[in-house]
Protein backbone atom coordinates (compact mmCIF):
# COMPACT_ATOMS: atom_id res chain seq x y z
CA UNK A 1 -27.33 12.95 -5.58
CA UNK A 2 -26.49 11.84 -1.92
CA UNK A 3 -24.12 9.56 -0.92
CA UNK A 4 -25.59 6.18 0.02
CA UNK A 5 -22.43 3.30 1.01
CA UNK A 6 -19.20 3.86 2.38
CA UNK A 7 -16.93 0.87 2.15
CA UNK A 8 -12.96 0.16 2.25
CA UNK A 9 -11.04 -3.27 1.47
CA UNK A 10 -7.64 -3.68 3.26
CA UNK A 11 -5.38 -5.49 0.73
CA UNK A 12 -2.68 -7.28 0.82
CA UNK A 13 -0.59 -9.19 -1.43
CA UNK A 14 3.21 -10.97 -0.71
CA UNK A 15 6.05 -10.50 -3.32
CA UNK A 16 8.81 -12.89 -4.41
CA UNK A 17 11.67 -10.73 -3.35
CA UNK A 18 11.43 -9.64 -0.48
CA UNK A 19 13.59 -5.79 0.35
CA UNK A 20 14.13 -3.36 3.16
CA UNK A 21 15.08 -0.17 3.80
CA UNK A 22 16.54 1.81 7.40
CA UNK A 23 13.60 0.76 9.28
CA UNK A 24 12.49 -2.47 7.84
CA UNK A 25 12.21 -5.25 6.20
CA UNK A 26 9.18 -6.66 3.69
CA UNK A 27 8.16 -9.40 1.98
CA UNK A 28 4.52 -8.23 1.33
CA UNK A 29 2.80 -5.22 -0.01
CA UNK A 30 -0.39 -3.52 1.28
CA UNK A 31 -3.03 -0.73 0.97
CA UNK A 32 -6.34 0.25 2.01
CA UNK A 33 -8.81 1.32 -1.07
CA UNK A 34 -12.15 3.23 -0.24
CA UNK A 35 -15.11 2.95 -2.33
CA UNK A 36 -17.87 5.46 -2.06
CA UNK A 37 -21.20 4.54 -3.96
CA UNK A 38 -23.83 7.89 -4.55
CA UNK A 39 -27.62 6.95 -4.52
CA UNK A 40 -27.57 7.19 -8.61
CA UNK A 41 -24.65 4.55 -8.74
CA UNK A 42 -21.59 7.01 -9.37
CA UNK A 43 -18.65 4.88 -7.40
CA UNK A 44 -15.39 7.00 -6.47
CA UNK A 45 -12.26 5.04 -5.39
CA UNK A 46 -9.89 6.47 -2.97
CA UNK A 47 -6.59 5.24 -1.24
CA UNK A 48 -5.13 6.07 2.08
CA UNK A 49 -4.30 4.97 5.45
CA UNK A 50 -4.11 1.53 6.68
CA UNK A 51 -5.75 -1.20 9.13
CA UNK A 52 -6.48 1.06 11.96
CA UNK A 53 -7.62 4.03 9.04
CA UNK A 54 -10.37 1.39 8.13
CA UNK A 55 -12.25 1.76 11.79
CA UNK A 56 -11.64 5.61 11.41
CA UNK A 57 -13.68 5.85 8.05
CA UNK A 58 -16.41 3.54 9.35
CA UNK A 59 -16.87 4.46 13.10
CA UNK A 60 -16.03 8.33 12.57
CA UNK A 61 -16.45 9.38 9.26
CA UNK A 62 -19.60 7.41 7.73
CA UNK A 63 -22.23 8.55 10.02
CA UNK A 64 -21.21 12.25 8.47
CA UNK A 65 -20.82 10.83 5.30
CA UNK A 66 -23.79 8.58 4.13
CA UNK A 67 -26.60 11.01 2.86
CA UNK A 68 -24.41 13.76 2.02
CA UNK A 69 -24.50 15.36 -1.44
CA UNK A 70 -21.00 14.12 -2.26
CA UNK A 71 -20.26 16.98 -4.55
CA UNK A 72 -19.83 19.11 -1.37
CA UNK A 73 -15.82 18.23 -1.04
CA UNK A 74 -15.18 21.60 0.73
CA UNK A 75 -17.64 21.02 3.28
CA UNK A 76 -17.47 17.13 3.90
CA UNK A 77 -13.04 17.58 4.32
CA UNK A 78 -13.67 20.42 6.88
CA UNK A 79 -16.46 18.71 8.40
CA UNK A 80 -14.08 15.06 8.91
CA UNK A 81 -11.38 17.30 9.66
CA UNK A 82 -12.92 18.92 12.40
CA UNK A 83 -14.07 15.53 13.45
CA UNK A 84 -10.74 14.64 14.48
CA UNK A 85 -8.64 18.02 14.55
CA UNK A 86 -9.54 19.00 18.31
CA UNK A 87 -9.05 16.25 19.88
CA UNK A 88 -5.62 15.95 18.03
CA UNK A 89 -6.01 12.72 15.93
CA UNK A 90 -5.91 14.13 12.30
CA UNK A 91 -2.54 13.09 12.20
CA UNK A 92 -1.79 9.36 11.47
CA UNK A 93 -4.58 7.04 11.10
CA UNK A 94 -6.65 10.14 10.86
CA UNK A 95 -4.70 11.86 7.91
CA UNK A 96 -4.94 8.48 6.39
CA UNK A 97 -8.96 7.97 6.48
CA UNK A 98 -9.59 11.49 5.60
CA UNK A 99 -7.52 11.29 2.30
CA UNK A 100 -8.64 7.91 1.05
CA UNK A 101 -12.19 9.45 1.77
CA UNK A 102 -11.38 12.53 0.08
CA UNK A 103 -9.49 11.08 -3.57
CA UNK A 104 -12.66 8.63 -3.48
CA UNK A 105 -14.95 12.21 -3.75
CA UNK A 106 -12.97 14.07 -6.51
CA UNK A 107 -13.31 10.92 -8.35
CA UNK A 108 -17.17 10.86 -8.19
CA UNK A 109 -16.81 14.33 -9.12
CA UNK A 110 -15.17 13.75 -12.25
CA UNK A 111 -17.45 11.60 -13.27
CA UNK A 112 -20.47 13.52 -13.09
CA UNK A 113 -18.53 16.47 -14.76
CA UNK A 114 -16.85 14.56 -17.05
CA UNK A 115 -13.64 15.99 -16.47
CA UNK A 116 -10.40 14.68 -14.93
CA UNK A 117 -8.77 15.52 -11.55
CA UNK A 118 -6.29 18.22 -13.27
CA UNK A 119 -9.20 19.79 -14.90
CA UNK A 120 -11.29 20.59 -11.74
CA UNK A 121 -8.21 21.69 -10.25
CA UNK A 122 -8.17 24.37 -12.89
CA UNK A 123 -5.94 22.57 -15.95
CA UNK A 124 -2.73 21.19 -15.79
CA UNK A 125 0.17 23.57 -16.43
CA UNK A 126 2.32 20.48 -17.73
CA UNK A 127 0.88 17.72 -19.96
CA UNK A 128 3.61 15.13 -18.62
CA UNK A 129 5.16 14.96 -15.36
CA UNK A 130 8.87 13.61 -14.64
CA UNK A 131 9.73 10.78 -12.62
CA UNK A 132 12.44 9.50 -10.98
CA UNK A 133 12.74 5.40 -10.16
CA UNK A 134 12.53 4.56 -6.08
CA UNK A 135 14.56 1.36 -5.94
CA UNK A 136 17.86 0.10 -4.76
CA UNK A 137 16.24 -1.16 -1.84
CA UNK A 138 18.11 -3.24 0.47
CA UNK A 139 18.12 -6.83 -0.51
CA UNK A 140 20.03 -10.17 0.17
CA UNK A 141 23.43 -11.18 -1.49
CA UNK A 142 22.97 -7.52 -3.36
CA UNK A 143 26.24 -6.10 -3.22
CA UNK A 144 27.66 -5.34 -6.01
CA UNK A 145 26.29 -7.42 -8.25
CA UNK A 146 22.78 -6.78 -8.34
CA UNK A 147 22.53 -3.64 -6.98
CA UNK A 148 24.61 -2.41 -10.08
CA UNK A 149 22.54 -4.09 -12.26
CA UNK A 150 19.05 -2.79 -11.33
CA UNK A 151 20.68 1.14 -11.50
CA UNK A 152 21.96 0.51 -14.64
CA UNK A 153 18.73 -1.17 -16.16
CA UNK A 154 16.87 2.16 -14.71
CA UNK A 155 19.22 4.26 -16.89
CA UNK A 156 18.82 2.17 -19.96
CA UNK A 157 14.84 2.49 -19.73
CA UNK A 158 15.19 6.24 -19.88
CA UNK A 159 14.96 7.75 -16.39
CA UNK A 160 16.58 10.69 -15.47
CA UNK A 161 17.47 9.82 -12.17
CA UNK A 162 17.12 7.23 -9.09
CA UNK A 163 16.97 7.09 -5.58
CA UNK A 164 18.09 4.55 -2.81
CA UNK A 165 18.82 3.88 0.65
CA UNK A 166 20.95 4.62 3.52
CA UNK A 167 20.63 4.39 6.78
CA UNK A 168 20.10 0.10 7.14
CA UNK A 169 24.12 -0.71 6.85
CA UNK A 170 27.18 1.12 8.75
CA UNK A 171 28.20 4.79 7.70
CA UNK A 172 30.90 3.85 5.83
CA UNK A 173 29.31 0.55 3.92
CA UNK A 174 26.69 2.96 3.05
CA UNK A 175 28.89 5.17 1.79
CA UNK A 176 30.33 2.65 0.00
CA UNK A 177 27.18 1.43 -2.00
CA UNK A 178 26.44 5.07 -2.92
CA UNK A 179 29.62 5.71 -4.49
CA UNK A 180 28.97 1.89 -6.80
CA UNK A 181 25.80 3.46 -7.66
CA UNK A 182 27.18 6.65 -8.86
CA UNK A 183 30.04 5.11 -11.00
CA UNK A 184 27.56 2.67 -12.45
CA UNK A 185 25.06 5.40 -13.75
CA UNK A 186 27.69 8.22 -14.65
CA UNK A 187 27.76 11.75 -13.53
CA UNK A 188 24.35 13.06 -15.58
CA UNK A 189 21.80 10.75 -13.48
CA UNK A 190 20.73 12.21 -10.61
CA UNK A 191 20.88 10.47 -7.85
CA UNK A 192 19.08 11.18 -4.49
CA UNK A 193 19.33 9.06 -0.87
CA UNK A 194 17.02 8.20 1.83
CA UNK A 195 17.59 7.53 4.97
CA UNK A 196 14.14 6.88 6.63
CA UNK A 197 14.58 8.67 9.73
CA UNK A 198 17.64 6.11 10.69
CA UNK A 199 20.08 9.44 12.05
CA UNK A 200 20.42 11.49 14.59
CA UNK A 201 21.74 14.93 13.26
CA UNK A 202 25.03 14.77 13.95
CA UNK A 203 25.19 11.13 11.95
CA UNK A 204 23.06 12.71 9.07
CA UNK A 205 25.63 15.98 8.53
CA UNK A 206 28.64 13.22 8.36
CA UNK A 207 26.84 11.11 5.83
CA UNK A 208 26.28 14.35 3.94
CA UNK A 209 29.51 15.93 4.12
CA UNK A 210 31.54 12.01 3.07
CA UNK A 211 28.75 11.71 0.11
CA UNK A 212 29.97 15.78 -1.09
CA UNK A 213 31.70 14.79 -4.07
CA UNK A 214 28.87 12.11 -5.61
CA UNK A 215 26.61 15.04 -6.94
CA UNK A 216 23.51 13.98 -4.49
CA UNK A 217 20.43 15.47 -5.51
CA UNK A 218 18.89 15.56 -2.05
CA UNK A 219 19.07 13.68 1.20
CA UNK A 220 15.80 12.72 2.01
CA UNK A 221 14.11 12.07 5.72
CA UNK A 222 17.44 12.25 7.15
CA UNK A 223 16.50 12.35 11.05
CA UNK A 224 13.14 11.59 12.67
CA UNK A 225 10.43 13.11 11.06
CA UNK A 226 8.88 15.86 13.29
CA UNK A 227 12.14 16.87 13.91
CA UNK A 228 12.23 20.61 12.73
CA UNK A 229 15.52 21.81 14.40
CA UNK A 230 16.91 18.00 13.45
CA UNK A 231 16.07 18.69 9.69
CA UNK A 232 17.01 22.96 10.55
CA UNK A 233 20.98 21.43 11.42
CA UNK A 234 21.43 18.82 9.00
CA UNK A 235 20.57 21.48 6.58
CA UNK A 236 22.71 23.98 7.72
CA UNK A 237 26.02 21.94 8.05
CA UNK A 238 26.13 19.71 5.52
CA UNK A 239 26.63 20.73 1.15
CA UNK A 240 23.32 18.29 0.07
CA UNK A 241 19.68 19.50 0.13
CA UNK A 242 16.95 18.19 2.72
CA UNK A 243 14.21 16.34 1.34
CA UNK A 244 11.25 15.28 4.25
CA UNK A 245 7.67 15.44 4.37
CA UNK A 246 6.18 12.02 3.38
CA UNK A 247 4.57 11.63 6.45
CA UNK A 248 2.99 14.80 7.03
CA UNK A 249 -0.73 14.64 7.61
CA UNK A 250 -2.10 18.05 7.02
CA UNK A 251 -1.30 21.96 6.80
CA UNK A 252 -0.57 22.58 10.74
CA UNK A 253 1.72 19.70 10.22
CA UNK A 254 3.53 20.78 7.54
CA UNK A 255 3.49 24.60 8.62
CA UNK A 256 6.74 24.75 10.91
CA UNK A 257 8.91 23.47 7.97
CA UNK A 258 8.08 25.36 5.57
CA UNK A 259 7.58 28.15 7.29
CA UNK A 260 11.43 28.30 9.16
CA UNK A 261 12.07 26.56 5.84
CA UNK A 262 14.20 23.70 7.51
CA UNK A 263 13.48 21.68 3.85
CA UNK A 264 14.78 22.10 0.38
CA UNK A 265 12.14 20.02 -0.62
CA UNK A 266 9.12 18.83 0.73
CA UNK A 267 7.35 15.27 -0.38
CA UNK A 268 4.15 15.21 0.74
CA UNK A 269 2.07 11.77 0.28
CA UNK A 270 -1.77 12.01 -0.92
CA UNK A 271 -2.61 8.99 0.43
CA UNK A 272 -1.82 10.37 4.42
CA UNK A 273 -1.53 14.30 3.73
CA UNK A 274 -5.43 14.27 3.84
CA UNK A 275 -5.94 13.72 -0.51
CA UNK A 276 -5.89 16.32 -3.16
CA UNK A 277 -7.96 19.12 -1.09
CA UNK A 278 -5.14 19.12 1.70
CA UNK A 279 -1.94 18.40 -0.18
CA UNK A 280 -2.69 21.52 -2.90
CA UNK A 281 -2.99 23.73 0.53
CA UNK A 282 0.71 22.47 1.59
CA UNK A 283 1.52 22.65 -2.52
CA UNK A 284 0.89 26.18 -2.02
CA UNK A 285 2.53 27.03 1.08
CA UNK A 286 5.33 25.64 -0.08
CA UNK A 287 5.73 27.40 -3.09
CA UNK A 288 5.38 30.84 -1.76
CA UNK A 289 8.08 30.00 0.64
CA UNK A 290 10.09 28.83 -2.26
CA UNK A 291 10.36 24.92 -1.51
CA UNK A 292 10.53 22.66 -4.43
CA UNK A 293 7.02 20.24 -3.90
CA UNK A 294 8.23 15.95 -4.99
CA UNK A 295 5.51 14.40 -4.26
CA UNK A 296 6.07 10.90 -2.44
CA UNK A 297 4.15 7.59 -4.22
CA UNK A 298 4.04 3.97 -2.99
CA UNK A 299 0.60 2.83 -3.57
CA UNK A 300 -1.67 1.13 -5.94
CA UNK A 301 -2.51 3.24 -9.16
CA UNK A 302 -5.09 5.31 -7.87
CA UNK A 303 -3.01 7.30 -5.67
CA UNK A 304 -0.45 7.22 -8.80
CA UNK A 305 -3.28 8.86 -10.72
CA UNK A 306 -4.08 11.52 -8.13
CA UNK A 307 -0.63 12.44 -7.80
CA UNK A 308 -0.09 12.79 -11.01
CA UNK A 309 -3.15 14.94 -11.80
CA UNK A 310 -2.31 17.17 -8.90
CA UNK A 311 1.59 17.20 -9.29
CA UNK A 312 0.54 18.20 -13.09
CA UNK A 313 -0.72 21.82 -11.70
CA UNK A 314 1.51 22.67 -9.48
CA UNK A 315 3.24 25.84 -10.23
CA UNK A 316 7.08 26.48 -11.05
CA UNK A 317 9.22 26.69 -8.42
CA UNK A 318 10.68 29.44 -9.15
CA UNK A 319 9.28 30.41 -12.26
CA UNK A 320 11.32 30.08 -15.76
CA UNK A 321 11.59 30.73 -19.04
CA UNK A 322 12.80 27.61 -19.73
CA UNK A 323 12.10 25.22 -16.48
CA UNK A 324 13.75 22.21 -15.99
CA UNK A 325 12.80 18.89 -14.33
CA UNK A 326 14.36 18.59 -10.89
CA UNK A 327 15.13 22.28 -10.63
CA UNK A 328 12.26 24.29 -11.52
CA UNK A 329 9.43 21.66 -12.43
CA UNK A 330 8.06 19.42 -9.75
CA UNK A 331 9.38 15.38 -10.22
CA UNK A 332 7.37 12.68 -8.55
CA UNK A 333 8.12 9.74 -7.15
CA UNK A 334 7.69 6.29 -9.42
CA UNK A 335 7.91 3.11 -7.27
CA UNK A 336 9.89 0.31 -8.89
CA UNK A 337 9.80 -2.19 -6.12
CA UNK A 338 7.99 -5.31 -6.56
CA UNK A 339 4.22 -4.76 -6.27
CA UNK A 340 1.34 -6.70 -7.77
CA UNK A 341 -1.39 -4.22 -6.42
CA UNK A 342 0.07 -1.14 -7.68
CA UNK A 343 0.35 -3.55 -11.49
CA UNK A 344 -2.82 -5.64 -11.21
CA UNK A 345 -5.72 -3.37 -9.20
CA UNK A 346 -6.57 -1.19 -11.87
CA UNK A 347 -7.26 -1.04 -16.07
CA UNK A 348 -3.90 1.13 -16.22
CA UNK A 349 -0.34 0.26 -14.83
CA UNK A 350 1.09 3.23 -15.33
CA UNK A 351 4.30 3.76 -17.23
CA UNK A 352 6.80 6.00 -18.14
CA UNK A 353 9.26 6.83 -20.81
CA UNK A 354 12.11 8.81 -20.93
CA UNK A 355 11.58 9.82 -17.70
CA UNK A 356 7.78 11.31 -17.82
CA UNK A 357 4.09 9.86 -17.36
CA UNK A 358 1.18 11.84 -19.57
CA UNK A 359 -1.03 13.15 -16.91
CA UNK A 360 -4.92 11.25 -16.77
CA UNK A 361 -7.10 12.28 -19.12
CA UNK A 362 -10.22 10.18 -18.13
CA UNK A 363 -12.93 11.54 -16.24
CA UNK A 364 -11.96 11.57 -12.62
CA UNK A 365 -9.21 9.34 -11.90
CA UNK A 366 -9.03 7.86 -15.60
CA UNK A 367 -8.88 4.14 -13.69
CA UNK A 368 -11.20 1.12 -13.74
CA UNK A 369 -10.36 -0.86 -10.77
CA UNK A 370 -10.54 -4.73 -11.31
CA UNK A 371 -12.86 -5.89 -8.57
CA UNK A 372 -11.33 -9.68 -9.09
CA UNK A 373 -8.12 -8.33 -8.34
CA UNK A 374 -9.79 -6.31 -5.61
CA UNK A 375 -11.55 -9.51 -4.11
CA UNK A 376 -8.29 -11.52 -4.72
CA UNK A 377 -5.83 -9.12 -2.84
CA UNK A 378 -8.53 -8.78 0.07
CA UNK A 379 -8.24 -9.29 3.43
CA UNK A 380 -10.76 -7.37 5.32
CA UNK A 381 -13.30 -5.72 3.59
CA UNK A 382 -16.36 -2.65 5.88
CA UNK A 383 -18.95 -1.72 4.35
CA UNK A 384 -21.44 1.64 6.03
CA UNK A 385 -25.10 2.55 4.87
């Protein structure tokens, strides 16, 4: 079996109300999907990356690709890796081809096993993984009213906790909003914040030390993002953890923080860590340095899949007799915002309840993707032979 096409759609899709966050403001949603087709007609979808990712996987990576035995994952990763690694551009774009490339390959290798992601990675220690809602976005003519409402409504469907945003409004109007949230849901929700990168360290450790008495879960990106001694200070003078890592695009990145352990948490993203083979390397750095691994998901529902196959072996951390979500077992990410891709692209919309999503059981990725949806969100779509 070799591999015989390599093509990606960039998708695109606008939503009725629109949201921000520290850095921005949206009133669309987006992705890029890679689909690799073997020679017999196995197809693999993969997400990662964006716009300038799609010239990456065509110009760079399908000339290595395209006659390969696509079974090979090992080999292919390293040999895109090493591509890009020496002259410094696995990061970003990079990162972002080489893991839409690499979740499109596990998924052709399920298929010819006929087992799921969980089960090549050796079994999943947990047969459901906890979530926690990402909402509470920023939004017009919010405050209180709405913003109230939509924490409350994530309580009554059964999650376990929440997470929202800082960083877009003044310290203390921030501040503000935090504390509505937390006398909405009551003191058993847990309740994280995330700041995007918006502070400088001395900002971040006031934000931290006026939030003390709200029982925050973690403060999450809280300066900029390669910021080790940043992330090593907020840490260190403020009482919340430090949550960072979503845009992280492969071990060396990832290796100062965990290794000076300047995070409490680290929330790597399969869609720009460089897929499954490159986030369970970080998974397991961070674990043997003791740091809690959340994984980070805003995409369409295959990188919801992968991340909850993966996220469903990851080790304790640290082990238990009796682990518990948010302190011993890993949480993940489940994006609430407005989307159409991440509900329309593929047979399953994944859902929870009472906090937890069963982990895939399909072959591969356990997903049919809807190529009218595909073809209706497109905007640009590659194709290499």
């Amino acid at each position: 079996m070799k591999i015989e096409r390599i093509e990606t759609f960039l998708i695109e899709c606008p939503i009725d109300e629109p949201f921000g966050w520290s850095m921005g403001w949206t009133d669309k949603r987006g992705s890029l999907i890679t689909k690799i087709t073997t020679d017999d007609g196995v197809v693999g979808w993969g997400e990662g990356g964006g716009s300038p990712s799609q010239t990456v996987i065509h110009d760079c990576f399908a000339p290595l690709l395209v006659g390969e035995d696509p079974l090979n994952i090992n080999r292919l990763w390293h040999r895109l890796f090493q591509n890009l690694h020496n002259d410094n551009l696995t990061g970003g774009f990079g990162g972002g081809a080489l893991s839409g490339v690499d979740i499109a390959l596990w998924d052709i290798a399920g298929k010819v096993s006929g087992k799921s992601i969980s089960e090549m990675l050796g079994g999943a220690v947990r047969d459901k993984v906890a979530v926690y809602a990402t909402g509470l976005y920023y939004q017009d003519d919010e405050f209180p009213t709405k913003l109230i409402a939509e924490a409350e409504a994530y309580v009554e469907a059964g999650y376990a906790g929440m997470k929202t945003k800082v960083g877009g409004l003044s310290v203390a109007d921030d501040v503000k909003r935090v504390q509505a949230i937390r006398d909405a849901i009551g003191d058993d929700v847990y309740l994280m914040i995330d700041a995007n990168k918006a502070y400088s360290a001395r900002t971040a450790i006031d934000v931290g030390r006026r939030l003390e008495d709200l029982n925050i879960h973690w403060f999450e990106e809280p300066v900029l993002a390669n910021d080790v001694d940043g992330y090593l200070e907020v840490k260190s003078n403020q009482p919340i953890p430090v949550a960072g890592g979503e845009v992280l695009y492969n071990r060396f990145d990832a290796r100062d923080f965990i290794s000076r352990c300047a995070l409490d948490i680290i929330q790597p993203d399969i869609r720009y860590i460089g897929g499954i083979t490159e986030f369970r390397n970080v998974a397991a750095m961070a674990n043997a340095n003791g740091i809690q691994v959340n994984p980070h998901v805003w995409g369409s529902a295959i990188m919801v899949s992968a991340s909850i196959s993966l996220t469903a072996t990851f080790a304790l951390c640290p082990y238990s007799r009796s682990p518990n979500p948010y302190e011993q077992e890993p949480v993940m990410e489940f994006d609430q915002t407005p989307n159409p891709i991440r509900n329309e692209l593929a047979s399953i919309a994944f859902g929870q309840s009472g906090g937890f999503v069963d982990v895939p059981r399909g072959v591969g990725l356990g997903i049919e993707i809807d190529l009218a949806a595909l073809e209706r969100f497109c905007l640009r779509h590659f194709s290499s032979k």
